[in-house]
C-alpha atoms as a PDB file:
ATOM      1  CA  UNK A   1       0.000   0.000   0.000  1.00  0.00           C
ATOM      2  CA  UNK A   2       1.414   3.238  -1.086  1.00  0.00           C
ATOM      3  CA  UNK A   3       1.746   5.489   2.075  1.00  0.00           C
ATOM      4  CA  UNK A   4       0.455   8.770   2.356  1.00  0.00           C
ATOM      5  CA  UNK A   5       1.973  11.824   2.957  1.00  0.00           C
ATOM      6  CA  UNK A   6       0.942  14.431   5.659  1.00  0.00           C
ATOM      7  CA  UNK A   7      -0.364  16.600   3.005  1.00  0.00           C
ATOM      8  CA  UNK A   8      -2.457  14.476   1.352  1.00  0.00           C
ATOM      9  CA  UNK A   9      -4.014  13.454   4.783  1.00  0.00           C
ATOM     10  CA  UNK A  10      -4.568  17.039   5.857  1.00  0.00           C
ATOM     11  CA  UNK A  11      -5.761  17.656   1.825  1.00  0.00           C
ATOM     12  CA  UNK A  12      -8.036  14.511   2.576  1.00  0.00           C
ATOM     13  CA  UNK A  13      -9.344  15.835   6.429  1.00  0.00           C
ATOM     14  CA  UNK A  14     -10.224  19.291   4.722  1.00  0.00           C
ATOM     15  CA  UNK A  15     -12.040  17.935   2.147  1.00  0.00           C
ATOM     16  CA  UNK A  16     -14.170  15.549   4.200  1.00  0.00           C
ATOM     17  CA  UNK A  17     -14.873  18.662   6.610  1.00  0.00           C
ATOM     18  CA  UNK A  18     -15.950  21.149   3.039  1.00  0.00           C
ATOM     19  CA  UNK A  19     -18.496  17.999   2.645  1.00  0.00           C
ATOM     20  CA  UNK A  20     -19.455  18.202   6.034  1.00  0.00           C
ATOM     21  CA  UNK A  21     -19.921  21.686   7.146  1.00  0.00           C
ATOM     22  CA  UNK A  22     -21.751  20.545  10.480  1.00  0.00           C
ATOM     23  CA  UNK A  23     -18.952  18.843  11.515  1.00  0.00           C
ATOM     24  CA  UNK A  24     -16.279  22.433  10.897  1.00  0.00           C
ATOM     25  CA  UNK A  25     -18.977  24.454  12.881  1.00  0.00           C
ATOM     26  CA  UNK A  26     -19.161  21.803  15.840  1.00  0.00           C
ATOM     27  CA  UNK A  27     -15.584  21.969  15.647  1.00  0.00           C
ATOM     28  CA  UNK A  28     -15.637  26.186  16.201  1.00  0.00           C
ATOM     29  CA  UNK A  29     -17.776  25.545  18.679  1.00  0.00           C
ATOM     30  CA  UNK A  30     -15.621  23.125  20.816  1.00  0.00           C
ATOM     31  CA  UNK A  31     -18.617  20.438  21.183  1.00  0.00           C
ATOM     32  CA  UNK A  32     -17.227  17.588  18.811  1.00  0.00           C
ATOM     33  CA  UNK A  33     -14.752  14.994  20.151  1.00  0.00           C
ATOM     34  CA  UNK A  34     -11.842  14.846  18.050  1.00  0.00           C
ATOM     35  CA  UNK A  35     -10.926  11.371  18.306  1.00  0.00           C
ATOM     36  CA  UNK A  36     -14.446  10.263  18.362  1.00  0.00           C
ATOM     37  CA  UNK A  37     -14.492  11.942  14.360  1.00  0.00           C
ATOM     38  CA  UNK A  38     -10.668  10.629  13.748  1.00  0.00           C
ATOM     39  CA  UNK A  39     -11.931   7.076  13.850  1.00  0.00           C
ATOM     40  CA  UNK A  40     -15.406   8.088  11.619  1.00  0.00           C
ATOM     41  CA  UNK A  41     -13.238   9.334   9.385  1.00  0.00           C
ATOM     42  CA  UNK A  42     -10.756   6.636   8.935  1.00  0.00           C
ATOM     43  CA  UNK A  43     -13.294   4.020   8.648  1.00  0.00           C
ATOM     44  CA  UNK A  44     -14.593   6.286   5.559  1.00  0.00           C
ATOM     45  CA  UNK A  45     -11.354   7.230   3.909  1.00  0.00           C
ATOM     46  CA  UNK A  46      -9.134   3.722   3.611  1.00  0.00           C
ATOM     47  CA  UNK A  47      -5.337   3.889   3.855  1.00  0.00           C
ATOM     48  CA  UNK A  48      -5.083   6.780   6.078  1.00  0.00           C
ATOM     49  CA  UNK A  49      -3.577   6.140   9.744  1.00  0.00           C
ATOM     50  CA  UNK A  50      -6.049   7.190  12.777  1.00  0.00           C
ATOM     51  CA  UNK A  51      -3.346   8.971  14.450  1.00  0.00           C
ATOM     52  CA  UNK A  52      -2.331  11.061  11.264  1.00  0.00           C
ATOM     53  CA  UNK A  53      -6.152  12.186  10.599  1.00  0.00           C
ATOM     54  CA  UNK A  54      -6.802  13.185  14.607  1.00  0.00           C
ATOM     55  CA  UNK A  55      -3.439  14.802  14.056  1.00  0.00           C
ATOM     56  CA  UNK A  56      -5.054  16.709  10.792  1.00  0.00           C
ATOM     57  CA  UNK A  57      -8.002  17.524  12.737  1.00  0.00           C
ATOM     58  CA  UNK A  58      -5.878  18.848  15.512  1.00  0.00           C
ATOM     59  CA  UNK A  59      -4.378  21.244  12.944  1.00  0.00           C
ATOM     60  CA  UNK A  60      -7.355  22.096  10.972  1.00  0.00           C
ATOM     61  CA  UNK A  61      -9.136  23.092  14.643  1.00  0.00           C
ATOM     62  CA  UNK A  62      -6.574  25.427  15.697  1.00  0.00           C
ATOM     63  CA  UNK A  63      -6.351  27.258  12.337  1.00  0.00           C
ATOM     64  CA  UNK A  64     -10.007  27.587  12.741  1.00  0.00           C
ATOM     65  CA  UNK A  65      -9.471  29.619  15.774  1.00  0.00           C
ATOM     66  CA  UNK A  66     -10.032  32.773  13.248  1.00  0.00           C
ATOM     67  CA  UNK A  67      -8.482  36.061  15.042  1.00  0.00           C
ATOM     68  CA  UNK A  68     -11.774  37.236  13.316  1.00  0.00           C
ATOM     69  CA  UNK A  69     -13.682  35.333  15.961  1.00  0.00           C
ATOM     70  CA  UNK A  70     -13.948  38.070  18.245  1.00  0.00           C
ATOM     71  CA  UNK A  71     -14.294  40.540  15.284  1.00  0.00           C
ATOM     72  CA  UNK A  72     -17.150  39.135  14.228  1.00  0.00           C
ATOM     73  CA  UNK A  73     -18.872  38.172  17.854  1.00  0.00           C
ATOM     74  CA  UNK A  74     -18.454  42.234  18.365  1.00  0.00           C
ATOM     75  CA  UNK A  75     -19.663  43.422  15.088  1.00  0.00           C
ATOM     76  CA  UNK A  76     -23.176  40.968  16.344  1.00  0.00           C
ATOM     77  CA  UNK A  77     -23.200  42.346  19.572  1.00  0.00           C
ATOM     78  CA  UNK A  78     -22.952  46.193  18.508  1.00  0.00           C
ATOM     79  CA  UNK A  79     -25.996  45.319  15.419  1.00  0.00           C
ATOM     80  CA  UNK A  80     -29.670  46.248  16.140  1.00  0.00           C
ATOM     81  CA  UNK A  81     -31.503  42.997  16.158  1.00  0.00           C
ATOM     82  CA  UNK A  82     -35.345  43.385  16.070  1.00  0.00           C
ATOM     83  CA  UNK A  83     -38.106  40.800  16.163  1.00  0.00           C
ATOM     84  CA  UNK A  84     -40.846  40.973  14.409  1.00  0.00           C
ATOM     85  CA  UNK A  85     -44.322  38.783  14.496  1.00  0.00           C
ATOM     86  CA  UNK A  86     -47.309  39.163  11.846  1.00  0.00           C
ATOM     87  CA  UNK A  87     -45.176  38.409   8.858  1.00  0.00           C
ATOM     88  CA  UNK A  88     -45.702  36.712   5.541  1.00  0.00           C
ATOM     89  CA  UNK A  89     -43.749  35.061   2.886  1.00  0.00           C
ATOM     90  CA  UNK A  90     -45.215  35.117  -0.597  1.00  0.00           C
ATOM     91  CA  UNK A  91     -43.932  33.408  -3.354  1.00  0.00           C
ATOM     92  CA  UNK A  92     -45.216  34.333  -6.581  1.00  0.00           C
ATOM     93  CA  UNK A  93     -44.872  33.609 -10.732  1.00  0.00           C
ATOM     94  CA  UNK A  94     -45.434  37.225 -11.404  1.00  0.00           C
ATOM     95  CA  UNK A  95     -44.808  40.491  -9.389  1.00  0.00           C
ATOM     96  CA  UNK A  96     -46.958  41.912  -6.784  1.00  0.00           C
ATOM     97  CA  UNK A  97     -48.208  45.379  -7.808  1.00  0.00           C
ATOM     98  CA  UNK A  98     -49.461  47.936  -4.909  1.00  0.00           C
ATOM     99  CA  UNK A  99     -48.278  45.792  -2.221  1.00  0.00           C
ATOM    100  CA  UNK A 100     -46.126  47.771   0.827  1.00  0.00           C
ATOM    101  CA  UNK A 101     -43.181  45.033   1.438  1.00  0.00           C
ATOM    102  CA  UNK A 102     -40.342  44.608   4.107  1.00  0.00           C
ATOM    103  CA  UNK A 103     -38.230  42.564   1.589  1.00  0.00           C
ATOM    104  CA  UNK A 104     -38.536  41.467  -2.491  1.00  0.00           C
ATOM    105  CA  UNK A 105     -36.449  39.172  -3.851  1.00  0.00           C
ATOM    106  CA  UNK A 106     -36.497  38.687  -7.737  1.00  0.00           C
ATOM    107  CA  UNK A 107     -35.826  35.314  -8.864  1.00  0.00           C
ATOM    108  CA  UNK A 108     -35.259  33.839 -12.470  1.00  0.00           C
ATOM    109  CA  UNK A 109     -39.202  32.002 -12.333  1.00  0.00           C
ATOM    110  CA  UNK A 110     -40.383  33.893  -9.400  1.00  0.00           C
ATOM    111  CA  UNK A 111     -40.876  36.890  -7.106  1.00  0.00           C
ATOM    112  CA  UNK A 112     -40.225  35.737  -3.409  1.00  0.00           C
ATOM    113  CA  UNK A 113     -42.130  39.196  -0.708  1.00  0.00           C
ATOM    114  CA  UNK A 114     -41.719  39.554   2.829  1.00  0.00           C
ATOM    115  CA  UNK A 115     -44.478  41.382   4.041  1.00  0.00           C
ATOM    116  CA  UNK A 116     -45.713  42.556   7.174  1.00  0.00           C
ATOM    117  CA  UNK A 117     -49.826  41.714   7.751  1.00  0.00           C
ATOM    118  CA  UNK A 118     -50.602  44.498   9.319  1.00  0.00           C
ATOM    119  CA  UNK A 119     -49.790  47.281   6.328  1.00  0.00           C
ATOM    120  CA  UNK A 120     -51.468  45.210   4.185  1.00  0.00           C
ATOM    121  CA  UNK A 121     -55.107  44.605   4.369  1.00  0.00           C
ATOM    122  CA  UNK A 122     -56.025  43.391   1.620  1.00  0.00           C
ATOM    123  CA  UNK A 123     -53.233  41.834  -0.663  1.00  0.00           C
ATOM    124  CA  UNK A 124     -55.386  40.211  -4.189  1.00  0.00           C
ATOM    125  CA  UNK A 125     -53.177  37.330  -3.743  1.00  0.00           C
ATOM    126  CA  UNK A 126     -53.022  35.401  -7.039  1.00  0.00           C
ATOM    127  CA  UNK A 127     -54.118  31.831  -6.323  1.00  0.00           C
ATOM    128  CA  UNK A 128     -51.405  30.138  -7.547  1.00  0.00           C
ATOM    129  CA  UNK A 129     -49.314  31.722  -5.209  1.00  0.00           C
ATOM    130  CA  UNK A 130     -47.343  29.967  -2.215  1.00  0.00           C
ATOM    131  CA  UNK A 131     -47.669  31.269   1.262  1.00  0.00           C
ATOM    132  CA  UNK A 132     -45.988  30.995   4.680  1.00  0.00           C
ATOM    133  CA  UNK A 133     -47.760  32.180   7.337  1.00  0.00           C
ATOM    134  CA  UNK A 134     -46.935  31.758  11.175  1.00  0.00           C
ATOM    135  CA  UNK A 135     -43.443  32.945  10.468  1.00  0.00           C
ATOM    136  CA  UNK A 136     -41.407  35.692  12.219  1.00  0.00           C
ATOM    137  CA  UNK A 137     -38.511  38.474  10.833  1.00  0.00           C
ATOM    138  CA  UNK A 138     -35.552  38.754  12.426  1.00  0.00           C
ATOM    139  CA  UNK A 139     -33.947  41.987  11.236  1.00  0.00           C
ATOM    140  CA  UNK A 140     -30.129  42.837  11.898  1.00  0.00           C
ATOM    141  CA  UNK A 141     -29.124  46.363  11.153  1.00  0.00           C
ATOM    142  CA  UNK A 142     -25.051  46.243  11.740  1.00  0.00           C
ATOM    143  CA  UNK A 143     -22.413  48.691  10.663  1.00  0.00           C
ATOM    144  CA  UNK A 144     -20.692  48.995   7.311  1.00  0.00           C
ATOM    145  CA  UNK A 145     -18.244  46.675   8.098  1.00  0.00           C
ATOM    146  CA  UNK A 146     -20.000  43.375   7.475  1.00  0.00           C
ATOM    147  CA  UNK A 147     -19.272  43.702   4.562  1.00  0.00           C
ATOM    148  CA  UNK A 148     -15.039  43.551   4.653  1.00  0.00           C
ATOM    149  CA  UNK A 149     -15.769  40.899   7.166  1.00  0.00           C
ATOM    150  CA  UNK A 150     -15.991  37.102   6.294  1.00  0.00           C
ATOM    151  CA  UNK A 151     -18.177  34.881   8.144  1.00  0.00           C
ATOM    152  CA  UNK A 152     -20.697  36.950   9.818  1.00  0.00           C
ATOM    153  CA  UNK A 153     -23.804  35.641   8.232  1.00  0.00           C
ATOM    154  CA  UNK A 154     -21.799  32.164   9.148  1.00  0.00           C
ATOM    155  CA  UNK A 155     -21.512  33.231  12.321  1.00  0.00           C
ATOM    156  CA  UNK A 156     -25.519  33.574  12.834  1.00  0.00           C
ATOM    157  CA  UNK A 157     -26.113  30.264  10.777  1.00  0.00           C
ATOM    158  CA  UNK A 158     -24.140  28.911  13.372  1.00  0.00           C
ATOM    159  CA  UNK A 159     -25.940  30.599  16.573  1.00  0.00           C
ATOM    160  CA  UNK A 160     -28.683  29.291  15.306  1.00  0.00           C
ATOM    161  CA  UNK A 161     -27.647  26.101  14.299  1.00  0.00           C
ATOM    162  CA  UNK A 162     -26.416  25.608  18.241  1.00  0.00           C
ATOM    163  CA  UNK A 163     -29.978  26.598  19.115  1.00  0.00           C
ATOM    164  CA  UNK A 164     -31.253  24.290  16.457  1.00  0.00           C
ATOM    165  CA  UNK A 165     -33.359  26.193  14.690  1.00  0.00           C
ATOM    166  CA  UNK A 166     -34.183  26.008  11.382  1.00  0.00           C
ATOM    167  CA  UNK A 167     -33.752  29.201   8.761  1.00  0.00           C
ATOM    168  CA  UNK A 168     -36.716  29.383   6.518  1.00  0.00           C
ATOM    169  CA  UNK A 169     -35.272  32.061   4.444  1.00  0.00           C
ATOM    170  CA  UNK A 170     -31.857  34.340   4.907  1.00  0.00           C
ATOM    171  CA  UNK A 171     -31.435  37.816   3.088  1.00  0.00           C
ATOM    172  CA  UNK A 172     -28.000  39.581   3.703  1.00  0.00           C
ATOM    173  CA  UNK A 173     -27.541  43.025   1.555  1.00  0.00           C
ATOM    174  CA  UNK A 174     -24.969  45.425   2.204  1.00  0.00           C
ATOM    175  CA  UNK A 175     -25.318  46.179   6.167  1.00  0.00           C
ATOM    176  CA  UNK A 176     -28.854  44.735   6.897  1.00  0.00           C
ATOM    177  CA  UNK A 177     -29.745  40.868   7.371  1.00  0.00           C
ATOM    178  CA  UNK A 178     -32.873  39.848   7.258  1.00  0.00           C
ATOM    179  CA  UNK A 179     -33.717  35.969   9.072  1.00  0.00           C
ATOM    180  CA  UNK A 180     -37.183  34.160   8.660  1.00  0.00           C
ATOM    181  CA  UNK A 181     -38.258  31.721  11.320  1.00  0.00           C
ATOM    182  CA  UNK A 182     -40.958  29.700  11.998  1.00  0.00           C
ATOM    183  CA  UNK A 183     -43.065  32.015  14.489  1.00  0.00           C
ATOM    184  CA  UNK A 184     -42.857  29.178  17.525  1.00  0.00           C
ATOM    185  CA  UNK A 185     -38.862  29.532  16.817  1.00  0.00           C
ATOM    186  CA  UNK A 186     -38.979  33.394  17.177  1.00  0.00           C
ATOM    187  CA  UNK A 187     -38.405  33.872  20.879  1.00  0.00           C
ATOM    188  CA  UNK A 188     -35.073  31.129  21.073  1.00  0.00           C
ATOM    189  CA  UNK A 189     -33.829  32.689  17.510  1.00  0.00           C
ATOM    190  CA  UNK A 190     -33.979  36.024  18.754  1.00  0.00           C
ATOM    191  CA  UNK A 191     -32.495  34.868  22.284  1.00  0.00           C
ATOM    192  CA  UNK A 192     -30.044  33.027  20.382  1.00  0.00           C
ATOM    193  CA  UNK A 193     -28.717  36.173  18.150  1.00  0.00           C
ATOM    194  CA  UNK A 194     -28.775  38.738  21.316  1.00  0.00           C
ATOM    195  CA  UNK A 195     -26.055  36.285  23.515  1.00  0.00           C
ATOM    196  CA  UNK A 196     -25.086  37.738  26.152  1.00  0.00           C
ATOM    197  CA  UNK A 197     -26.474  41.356  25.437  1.00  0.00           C
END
């Protein structure tokens, strides 16, 4: 058997991890046991030594100890997270005339609106149109510099992940994010983006 070099092990380990993105975040978040995924791994990827992938892994988790951690755990704490109840998603062939929206998202096939109820009375829905109802906004106003910054929207996936809660739909543009959630979900989400605020 030809043996394999550290490289290709590490090459190996961060390829497995890029196919399983769970398993980076548990990682970050220090709730994974390393040689508990060492030996899943080597009893997936033949001809690699146990002690050479836990090694990998050891490597891999420190280098994932961005300096832009704390960066990016400030930049969330400073944003203005709001919750907001009464919300609608409406998913549509063709767009939505006279219709006051929080968010519109233009597809290639469709026309996806985030509405609030109470602006909008009554909203000649066309019938073939798909609706989500019982859903809550999440609304995250941060500063300019989300957008030089790498992994913030990761870095709420991954709150909410912990919290595990599902993300119905995720808009990010420029300095605002917008996060739907089932509306039972609302309360732990928002609980769950705030930390220790």
């Amino acid at each position: 058997m030809e043996r394999t070099s550290r490289g290709n092990v590490e090459s190996s380990v961060n390829d497995y991890l890029k196919r399983n993105p769970e398993l980076l975040i548990s990682m970050r978040m220090g709730i994974i046991n390393i040689s508990k995924l060492a030996r899943k791994i080597s009893l997936e990827m033949e001809g690699y030594n146990i002690i050479s992938i836990r090694s990998a892994l050891n490597k891999i988790f420190m280098e994932n100890k961005l300096p832009e951690t704390g960066r990016i755990e400030k930049l969330l704490a400073d944003s203005k997270i709001t919750l907001q109840d009464k919300i609608m998603v409406i998913t549509t062939n063709k767009k939505l005339e006279n219709i006051n929206f929080v968010s519109a998202t233009y597809l290639t096939d469709s026309f996806v609106y985030i509405i609030d109820e109470t602006k909008n009375k009554d909203l000649g829905i066309p019938k073939n149109a798909a609706t989500e109802r019982n859903v809550s906004s999440i609304h995250i106003f941060s500063s300019t510099e989300i957008i030089k910054t790498p992994g913030f929207v990761m870095k709420i996936t991954e709150r909410l992940f912990s919290y595990e809660i599902n993300v119905l739909q995720l808009i990010s543009c420029s300095n605002e994010t917008i996060i739907i959630v089932k509306r039972n979900d609302a309360i732990r989400a928002y609980e769950a983006l705030m930390g220790n605020k």
